[in-house]
PDB file of N, CA and C in Angstrom:
ATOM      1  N   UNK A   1       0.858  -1.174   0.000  1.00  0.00           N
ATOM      2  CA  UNK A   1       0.000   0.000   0.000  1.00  0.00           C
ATOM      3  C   UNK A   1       0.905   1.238   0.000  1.00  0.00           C
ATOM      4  N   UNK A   2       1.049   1.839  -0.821  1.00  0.00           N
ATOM      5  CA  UNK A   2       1.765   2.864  -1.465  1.00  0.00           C
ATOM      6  C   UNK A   2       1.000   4.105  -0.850  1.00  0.00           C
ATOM      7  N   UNK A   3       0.062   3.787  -0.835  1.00  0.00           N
ATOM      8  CA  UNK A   3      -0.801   5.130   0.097  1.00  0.00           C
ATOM      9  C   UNK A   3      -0.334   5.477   1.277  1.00  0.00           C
ATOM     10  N   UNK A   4       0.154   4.504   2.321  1.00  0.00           N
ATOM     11  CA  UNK A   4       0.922   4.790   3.222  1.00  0.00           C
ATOM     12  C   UNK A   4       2.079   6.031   3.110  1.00  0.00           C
ATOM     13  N   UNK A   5       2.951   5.781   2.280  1.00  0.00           N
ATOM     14  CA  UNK A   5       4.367   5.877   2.068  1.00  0.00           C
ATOM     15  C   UNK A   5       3.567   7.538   1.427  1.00  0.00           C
ATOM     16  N   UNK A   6       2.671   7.944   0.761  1.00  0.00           N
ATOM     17  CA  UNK A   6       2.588   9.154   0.038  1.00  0.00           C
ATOM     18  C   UNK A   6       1.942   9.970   1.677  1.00  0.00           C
ATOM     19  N   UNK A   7       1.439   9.327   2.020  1.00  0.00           N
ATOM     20  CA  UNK A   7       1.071  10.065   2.969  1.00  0.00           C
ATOM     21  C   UNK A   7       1.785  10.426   4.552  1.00  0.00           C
ATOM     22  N   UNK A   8       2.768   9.774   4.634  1.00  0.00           N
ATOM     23  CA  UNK A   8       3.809  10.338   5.613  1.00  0.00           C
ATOM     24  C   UNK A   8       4.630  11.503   4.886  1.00  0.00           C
ATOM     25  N   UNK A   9       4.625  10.853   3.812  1.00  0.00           N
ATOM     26  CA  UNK A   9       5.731  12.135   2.809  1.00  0.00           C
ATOM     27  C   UNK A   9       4.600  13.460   2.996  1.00  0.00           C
ATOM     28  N   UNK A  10       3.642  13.760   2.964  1.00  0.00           N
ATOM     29  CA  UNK A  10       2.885  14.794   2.989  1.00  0.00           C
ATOM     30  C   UNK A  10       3.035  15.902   3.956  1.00  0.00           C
ATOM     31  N   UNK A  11       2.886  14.405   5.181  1.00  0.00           N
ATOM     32  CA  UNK A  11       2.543  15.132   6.606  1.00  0.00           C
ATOM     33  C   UNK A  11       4.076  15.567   6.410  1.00  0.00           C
ATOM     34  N   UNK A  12       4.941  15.153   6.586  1.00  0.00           N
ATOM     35  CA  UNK A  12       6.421  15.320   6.185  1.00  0.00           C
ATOM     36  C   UNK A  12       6.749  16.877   5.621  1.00  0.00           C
ATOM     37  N   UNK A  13       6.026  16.943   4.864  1.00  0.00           N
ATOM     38  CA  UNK A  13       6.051  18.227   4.165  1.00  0.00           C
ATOM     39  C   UNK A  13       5.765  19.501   4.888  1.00  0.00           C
ATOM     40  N   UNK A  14       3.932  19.066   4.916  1.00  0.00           N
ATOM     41  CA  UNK A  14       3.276  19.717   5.381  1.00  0.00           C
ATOM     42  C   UNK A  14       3.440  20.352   6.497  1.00  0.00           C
ATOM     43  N   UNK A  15       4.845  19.436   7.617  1.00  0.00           N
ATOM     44  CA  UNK A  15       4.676  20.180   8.845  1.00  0.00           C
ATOM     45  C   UNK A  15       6.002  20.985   8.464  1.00  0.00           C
ATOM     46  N   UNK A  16       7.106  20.523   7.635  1.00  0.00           N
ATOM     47  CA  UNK A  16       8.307  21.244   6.987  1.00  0.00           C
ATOM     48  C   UNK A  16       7.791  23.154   6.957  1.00  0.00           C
ATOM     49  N   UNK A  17       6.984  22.821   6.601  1.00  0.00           N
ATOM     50  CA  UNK A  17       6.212  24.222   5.155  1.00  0.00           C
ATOM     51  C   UNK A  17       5.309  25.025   6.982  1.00  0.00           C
ATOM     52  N   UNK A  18       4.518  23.950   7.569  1.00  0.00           N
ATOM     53  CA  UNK A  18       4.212  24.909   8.800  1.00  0.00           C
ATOM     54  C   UNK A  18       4.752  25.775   9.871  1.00  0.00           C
ATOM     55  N   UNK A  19       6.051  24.187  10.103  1.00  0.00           N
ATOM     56  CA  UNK A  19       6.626  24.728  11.011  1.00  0.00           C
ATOM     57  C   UNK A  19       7.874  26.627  10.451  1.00  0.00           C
ATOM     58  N   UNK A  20       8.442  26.313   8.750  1.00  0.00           N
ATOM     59  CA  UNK A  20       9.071  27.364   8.742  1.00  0.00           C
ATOM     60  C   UNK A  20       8.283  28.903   8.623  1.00  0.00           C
ATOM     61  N   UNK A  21       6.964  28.513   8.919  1.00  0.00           N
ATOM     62  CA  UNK A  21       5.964  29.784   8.962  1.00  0.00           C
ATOM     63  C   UNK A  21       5.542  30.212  10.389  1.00  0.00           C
ATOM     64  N   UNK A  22       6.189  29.356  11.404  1.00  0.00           N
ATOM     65  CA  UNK A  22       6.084  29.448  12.784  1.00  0.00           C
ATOM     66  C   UNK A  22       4.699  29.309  13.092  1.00  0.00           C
ATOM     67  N   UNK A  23       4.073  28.436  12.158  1.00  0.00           N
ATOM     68  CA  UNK A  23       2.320  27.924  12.643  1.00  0.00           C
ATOM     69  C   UNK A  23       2.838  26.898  14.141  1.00  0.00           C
ATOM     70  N   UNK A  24       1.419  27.491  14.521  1.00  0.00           N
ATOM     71  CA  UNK A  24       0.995  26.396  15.732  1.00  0.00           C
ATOM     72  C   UNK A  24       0.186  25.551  15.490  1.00  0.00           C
ATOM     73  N   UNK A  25      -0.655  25.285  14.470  1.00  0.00           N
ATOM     74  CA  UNK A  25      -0.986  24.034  13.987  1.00  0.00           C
ATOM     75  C   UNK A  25      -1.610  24.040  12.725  1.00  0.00           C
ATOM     76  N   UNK A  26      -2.121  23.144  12.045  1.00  0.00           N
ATOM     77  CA  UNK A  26      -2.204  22.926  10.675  1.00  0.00           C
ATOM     78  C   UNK A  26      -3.638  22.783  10.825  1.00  0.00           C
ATOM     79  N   UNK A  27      -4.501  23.390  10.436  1.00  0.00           N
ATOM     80  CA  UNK A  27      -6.224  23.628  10.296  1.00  0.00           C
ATOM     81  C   UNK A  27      -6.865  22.571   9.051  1.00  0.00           C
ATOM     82  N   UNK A  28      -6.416  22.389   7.540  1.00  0.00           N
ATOM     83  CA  UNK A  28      -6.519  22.219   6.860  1.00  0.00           C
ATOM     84  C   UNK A  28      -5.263  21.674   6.185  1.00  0.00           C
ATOM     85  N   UNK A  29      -5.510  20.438   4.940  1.00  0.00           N
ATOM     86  CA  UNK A  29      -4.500  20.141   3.804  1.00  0.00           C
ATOM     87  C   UNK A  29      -5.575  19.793   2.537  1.00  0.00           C
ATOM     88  N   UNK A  30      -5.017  20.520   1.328  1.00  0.00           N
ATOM     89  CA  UNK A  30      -5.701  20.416   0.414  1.00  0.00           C
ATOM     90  C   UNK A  30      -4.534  19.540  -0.884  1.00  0.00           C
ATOM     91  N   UNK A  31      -5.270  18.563  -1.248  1.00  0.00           N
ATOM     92  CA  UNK A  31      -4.663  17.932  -2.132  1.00  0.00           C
ATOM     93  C   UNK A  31      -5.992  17.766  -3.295  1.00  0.00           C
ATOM     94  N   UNK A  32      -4.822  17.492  -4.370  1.00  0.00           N
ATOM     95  CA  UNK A  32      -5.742  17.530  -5.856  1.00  0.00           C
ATOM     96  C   UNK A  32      -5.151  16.137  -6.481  1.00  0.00           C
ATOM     97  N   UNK A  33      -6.325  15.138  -6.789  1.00  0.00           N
ATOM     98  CA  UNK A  33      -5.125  13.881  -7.279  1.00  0.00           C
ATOM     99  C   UNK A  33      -6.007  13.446  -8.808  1.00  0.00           C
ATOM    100  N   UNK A  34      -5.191  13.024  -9.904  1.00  0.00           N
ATOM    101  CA  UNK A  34      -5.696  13.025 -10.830  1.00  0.00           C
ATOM    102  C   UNK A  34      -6.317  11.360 -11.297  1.00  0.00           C
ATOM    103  N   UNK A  35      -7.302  10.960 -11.925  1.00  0.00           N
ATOM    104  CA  UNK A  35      -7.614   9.575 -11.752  1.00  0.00           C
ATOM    105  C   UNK A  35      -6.005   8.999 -12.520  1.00  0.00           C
ATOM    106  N   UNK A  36      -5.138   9.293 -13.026  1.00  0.00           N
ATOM    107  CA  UNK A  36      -4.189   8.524 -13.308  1.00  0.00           C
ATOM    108  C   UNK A  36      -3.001   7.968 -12.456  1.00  0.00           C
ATOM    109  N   UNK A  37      -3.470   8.761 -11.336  1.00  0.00           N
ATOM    110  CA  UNK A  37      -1.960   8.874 -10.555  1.00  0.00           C
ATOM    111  C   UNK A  37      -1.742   7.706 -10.091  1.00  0.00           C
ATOM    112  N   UNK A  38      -2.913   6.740 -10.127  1.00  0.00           N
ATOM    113  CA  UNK A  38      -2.632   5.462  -9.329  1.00  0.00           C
ATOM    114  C   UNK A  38      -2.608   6.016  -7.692  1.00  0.00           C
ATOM    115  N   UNK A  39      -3.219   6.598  -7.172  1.00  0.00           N
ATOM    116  CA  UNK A  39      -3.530   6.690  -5.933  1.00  0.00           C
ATOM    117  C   UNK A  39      -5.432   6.442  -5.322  1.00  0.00           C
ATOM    118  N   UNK A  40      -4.992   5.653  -4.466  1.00  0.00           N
ATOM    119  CA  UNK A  40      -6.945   5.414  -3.943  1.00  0.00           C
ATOM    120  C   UNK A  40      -6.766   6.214  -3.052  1.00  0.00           C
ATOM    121  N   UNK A  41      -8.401   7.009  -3.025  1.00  0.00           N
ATOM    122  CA  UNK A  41      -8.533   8.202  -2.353  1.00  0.00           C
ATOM    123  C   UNK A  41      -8.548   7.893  -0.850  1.00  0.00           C
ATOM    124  N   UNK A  42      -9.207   6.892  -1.251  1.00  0.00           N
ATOM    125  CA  UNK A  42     -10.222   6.450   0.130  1.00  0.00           C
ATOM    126  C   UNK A  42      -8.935   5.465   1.252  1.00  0.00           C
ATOM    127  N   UNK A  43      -7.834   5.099   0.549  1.00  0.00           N
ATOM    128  CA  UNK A  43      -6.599   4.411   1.244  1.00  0.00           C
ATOM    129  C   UNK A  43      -5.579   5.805   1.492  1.00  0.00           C
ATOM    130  N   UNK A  44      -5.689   7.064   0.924  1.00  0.00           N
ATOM    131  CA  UNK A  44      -4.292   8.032   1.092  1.00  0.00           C
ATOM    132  C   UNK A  44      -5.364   8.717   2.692  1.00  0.00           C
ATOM    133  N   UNK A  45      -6.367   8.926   2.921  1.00  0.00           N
ATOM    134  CA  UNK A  45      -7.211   9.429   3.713  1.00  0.00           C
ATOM    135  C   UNK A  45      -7.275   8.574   5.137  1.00  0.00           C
ATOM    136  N   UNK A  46      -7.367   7.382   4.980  1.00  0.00           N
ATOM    137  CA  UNK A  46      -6.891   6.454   5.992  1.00  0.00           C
ATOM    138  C   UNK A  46      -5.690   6.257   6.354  1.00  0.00           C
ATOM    139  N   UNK A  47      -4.243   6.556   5.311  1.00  0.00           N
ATOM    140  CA  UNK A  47      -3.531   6.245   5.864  1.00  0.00           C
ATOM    141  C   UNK A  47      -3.197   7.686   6.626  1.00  0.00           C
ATOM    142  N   UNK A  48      -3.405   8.862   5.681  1.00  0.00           N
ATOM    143  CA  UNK A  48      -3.212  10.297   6.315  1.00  0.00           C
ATOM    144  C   UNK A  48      -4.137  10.354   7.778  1.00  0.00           C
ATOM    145  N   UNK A  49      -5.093   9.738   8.068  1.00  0.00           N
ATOM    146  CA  UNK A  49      -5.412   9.845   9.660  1.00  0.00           C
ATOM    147  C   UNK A  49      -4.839   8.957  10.522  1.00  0.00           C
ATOM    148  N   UNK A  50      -3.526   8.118   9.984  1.00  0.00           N
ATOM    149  CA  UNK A  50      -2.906   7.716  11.242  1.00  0.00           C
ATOM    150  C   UNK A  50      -1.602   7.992  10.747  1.00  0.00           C
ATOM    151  N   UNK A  51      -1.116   8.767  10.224  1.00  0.00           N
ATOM    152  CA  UNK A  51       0.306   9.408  10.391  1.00  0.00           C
ATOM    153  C   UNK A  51       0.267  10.615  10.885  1.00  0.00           C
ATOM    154  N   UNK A  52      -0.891  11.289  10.976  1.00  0.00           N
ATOM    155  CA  UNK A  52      -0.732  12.637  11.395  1.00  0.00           C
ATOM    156  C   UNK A  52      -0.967  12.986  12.676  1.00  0.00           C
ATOM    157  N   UNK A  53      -1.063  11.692  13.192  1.00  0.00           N
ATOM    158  CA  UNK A  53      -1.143  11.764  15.009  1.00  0.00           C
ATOM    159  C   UNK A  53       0.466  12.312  15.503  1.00  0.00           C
ATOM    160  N   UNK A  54       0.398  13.266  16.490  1.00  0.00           N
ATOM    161  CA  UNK A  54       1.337  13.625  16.773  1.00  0.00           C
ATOM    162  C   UNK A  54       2.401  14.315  16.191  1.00  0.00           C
ATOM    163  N   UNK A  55       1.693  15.492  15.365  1.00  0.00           N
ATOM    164  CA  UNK A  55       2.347  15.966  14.426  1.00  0.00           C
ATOM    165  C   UNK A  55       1.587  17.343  14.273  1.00  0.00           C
ATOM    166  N   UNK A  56       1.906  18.493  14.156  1.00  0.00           N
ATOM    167  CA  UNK A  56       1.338  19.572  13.792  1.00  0.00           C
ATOM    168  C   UNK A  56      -0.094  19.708  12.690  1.00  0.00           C
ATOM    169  N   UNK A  57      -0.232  18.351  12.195  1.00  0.00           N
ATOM    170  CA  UNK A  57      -1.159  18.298  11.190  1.00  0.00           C
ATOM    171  C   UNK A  57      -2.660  17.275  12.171  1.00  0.00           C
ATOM    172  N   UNK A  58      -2.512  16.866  13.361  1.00  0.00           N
ATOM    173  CA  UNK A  58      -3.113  16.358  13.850  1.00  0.00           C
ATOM    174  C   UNK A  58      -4.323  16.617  14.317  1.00  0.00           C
ATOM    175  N   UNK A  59      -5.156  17.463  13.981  1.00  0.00           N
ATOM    176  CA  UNK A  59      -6.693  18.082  14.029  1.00  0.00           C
ATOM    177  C   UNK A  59      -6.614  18.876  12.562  1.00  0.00           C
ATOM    178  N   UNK A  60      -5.648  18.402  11.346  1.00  0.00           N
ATOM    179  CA  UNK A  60      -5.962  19.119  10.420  1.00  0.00           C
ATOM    180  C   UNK A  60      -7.037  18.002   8.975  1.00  0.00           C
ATOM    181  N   UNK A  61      -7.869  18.799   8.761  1.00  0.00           N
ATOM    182  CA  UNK A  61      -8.925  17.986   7.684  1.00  0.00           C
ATOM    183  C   UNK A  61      -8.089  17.724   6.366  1.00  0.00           C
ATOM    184  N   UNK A  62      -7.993  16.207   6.014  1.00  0.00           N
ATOM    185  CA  UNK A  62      -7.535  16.580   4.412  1.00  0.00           C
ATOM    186  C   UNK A  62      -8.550  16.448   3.385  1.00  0.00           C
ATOM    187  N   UNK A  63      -8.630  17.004   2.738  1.00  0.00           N
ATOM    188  CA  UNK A  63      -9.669  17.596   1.577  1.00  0.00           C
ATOM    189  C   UNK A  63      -9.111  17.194   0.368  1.00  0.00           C
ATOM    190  N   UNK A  64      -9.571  16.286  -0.237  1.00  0.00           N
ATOM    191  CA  UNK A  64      -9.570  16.111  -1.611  1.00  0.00           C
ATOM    192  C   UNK A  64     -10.604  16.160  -2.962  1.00  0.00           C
ATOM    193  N   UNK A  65      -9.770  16.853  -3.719  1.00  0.00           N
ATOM    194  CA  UNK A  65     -10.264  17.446  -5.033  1.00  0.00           C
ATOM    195  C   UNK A  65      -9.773  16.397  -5.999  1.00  0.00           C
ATOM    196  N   UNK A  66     -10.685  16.371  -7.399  1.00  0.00           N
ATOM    197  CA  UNK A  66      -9.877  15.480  -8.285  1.00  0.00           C
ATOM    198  C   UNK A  66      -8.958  16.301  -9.691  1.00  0.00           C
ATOM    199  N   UNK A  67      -8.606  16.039 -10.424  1.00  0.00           N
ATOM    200  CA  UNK A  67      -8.368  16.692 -11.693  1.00  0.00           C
ATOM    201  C   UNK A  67      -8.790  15.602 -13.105  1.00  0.00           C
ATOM    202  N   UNK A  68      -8.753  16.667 -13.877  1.00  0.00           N
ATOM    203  CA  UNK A  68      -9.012  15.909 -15.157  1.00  0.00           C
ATOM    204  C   UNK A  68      -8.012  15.498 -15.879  1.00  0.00           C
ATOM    205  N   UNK A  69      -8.109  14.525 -16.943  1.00  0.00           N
ATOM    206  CA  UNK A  69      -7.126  13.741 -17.559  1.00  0.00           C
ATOM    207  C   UNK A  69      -7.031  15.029 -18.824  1.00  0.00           C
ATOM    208  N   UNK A  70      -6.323  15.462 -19.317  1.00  0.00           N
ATOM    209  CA  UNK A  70      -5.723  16.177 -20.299  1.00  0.00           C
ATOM    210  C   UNK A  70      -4.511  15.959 -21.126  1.00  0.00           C
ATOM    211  N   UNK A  71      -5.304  15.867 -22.581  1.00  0.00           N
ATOM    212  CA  UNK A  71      -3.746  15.392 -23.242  1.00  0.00           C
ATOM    213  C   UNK A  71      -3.789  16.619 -24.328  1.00  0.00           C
ATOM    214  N   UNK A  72      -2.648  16.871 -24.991  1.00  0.00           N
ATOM    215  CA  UNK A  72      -2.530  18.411 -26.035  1.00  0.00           C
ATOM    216  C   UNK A  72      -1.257  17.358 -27.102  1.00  0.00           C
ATOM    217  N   UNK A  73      -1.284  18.685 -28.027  1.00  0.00           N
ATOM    218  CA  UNK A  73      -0.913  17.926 -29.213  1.00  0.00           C
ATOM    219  C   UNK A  73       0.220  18.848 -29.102  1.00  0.00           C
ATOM    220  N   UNK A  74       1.670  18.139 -29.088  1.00  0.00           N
ATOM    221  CA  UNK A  74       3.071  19.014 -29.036  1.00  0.00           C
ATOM    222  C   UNK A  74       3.185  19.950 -29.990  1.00  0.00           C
ATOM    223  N   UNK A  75       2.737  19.344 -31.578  1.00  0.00           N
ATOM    224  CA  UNK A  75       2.645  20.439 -32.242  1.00  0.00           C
ATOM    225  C   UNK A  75       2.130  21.665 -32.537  1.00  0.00           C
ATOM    226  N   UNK A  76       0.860  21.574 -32.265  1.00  0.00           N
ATOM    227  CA  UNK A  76      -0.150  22.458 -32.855  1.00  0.00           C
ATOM    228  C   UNK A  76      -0.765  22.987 -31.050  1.00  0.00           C
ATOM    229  N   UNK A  77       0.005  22.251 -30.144  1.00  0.00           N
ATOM    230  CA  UNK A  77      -0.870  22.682 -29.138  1.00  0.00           C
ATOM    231  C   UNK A  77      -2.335  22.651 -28.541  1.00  0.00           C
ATOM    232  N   UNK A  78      -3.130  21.692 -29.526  1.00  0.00           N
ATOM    233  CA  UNK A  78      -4.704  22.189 -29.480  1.00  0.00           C
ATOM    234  C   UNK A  78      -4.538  20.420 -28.245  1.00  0.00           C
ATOM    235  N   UNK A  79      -5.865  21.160 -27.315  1.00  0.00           N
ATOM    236  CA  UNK A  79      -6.305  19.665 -26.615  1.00  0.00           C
ATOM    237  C   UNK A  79      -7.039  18.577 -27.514  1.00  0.00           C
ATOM    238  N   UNK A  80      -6.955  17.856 -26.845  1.00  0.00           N
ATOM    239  CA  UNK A  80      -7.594  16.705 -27.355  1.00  0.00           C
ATOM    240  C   UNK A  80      -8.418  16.136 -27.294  1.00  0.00           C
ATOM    241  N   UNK A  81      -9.759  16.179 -27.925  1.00  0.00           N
ATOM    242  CA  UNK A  81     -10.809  15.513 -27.032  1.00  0.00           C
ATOM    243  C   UNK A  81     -11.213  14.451 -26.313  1.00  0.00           C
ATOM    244  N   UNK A  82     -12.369  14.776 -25.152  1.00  0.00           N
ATOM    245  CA  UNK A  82     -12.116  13.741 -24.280  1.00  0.00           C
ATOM    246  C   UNK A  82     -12.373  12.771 -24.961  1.00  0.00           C
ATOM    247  N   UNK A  83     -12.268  11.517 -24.680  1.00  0.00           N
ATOM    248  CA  UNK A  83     -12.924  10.042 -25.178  1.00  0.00           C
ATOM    249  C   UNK A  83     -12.736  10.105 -26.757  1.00  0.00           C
ATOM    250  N   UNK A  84     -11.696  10.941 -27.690  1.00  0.00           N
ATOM    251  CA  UNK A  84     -11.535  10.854 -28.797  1.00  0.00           C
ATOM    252  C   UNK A  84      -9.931   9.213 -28.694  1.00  0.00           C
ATOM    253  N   UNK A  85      -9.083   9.735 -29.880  1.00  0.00           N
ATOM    254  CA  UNK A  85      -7.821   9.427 -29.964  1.00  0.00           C
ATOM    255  C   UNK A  85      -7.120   9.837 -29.517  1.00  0.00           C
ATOM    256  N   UNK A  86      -5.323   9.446 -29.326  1.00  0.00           N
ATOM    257  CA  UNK A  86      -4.801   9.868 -28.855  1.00  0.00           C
ATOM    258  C   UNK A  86      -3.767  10.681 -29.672  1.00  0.00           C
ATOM    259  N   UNK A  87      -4.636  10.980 -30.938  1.00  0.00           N
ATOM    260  CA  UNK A  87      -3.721  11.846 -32.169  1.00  0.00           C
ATOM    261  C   UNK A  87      -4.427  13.015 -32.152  1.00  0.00           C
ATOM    262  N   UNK A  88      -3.848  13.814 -32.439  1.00  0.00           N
ATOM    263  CA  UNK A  88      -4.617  15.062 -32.889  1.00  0.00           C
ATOM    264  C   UNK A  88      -5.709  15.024 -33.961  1.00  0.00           C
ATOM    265  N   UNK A  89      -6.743  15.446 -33.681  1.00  0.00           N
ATOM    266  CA  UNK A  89      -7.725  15.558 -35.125  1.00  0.00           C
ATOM    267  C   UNK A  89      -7.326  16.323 -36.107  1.00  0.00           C
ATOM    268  N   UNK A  90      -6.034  17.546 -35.786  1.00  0.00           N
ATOM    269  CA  UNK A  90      -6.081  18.272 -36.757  1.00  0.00           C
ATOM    270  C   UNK A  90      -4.445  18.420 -37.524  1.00  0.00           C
ATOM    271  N   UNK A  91      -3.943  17.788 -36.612  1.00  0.00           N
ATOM    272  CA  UNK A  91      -2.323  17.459 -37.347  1.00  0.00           C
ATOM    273  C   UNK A  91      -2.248  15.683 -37.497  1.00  0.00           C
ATOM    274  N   UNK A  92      -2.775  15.118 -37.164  1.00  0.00           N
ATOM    275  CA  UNK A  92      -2.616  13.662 -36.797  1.00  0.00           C
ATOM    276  C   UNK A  92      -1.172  13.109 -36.133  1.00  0.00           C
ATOM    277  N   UNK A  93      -0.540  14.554 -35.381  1.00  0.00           N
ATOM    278  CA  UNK A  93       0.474  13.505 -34.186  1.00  0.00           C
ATOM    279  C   UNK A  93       0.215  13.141 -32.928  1.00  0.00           C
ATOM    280  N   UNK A  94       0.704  12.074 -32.232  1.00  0.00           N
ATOM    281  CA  UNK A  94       0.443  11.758 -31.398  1.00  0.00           C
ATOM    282  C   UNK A  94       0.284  12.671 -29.990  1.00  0.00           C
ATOM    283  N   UNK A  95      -0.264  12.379 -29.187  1.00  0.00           N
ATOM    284  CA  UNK A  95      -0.754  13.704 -28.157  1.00  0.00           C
ATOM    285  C   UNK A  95       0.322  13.668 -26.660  1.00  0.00           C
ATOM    286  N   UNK A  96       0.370  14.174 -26.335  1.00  0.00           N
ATOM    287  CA  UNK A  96       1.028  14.312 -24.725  1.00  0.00           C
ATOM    288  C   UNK A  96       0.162  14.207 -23.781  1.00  0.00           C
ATOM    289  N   UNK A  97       0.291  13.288 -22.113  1.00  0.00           N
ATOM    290  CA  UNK A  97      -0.376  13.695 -21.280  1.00  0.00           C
ATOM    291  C   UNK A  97       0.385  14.788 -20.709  1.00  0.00           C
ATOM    292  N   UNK A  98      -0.950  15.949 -20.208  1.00  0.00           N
ATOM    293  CA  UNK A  98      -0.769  17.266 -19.730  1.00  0.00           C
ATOM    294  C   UNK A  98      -1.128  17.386 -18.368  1.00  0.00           C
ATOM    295  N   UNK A  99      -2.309  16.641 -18.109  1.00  0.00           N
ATOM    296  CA  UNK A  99      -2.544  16.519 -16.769  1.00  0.00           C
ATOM    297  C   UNK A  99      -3.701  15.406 -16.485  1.00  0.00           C
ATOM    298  N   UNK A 100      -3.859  15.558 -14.819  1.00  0.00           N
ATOM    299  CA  UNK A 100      -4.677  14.079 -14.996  1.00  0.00           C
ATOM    300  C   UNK A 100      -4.121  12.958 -13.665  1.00  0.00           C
ATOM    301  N   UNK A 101      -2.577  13.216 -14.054  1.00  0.00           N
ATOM    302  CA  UNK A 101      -1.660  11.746 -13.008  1.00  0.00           C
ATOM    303  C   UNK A 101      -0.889  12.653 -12.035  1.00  0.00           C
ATOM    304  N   UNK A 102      -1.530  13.726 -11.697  1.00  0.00           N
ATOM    305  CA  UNK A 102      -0.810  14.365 -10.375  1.00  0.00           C
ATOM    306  C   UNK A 102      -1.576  13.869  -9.403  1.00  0.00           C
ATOM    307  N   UNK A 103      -0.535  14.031  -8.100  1.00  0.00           N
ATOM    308  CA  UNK A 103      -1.024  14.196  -7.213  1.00  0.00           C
ATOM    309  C   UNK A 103      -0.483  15.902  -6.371  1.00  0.00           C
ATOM    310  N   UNK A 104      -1.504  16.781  -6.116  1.00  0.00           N
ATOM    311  CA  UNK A 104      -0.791  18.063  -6.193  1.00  0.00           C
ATOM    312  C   UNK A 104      -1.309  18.509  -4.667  1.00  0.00           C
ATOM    313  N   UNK A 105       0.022  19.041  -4.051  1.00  0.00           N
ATOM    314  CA  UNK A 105      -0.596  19.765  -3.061  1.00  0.00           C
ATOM    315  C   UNK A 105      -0.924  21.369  -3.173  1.00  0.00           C
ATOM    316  N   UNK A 106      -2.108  21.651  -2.991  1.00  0.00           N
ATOM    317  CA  UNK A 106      -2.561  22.781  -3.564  1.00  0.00           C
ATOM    318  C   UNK A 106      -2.534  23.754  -2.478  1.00  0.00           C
ATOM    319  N   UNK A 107      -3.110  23.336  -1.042  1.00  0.00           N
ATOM    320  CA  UNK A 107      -3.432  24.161   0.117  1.00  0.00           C
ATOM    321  C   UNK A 107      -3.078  24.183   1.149  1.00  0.00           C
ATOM    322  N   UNK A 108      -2.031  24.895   2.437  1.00  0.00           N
ATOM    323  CA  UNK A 108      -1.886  24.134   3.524  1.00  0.00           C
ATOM    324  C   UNK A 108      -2.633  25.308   4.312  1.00  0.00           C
ATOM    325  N   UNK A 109      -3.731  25.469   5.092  1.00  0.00           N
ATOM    326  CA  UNK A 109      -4.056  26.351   6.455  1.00  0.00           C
ATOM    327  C   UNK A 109      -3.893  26.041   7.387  1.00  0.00           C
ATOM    328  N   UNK A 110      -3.158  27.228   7.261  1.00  0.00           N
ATOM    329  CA  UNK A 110      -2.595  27.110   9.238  1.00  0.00           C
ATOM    330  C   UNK A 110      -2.720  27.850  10.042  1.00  0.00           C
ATOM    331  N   UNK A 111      -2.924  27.707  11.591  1.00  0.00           N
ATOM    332  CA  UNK A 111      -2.278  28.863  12.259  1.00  0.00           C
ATOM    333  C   UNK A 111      -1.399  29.582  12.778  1.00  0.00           C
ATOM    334  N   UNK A 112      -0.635  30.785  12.691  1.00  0.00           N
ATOM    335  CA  UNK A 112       0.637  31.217  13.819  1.00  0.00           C
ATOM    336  C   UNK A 112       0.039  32.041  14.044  1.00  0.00           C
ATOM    337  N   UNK A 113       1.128  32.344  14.883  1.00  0.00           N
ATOM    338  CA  UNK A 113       0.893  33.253  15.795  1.00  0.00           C
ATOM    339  C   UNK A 113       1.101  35.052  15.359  1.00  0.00           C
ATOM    340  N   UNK A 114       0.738  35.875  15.985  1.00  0.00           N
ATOM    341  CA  UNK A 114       0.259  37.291  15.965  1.00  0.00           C
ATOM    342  C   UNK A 114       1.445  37.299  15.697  1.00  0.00           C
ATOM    343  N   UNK A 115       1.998  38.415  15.283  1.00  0.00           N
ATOM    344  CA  UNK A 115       3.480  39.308  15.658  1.00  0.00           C
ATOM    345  C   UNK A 115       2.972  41.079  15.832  1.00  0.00           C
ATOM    346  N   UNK A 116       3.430  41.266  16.750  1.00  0.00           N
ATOM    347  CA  UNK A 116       3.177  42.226  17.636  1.00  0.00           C
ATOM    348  C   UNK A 116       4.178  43.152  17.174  1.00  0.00           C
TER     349      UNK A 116
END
């Protein structure tokens, strides 16, 4: 379970990125994951509520968003339609994935403290 391993790396992050903002704790984490990434939502969410015990992220909600699969044509640039080929309709070369197989961290809320 690979979900494990993405989700310590997070909290990992997440408290990296809090703590150098001098937060006192992490309110929120917003992640965006694309259906390609090969990540289950419902296993990164379980494993993220037991790594984040004892950690600045430990009363923080993680929130997930999805993204869409997007492929574009190197040449001509134009997207590609959904559920078409994977050539361009209008140059006939083959297409690029553009997006889709991220997994992105988009949001961290936190709190620190005042400065006076």
């Amino acid at each position: 379970m690979h979900e494990y391993s993405l989700a310590q790396a997070l909290v990992e992050h997440v408290e990296r990125q809090a703590r150098a903002r001098g937060a006192l704790s992490v309110h929120r984490v917003v992640v965006r994951i694309g259906p390609l990434a090969g990540v289950e939502t419902e296993l990164l969410t379980t494993a993220y509520d037991h790594v984040r015990v004892g950690t600045l992220c430990a009363s923080a909600e993680l929130c997930v968003g999805g993204e869409e699969v997007v492929w574009v044509c190197d040449a001509c640039g134009e997207a590609l339609p959904s559920g078409g080929g994977l050539c361009c309709p209008g140059c006939g070369l083959p297409g690029r994935l553009a997006g889709g197989d991220g997994l992105i961290l988009e949001r961290i809320e936190m709190e620190v403290a005042a400065h006076v």
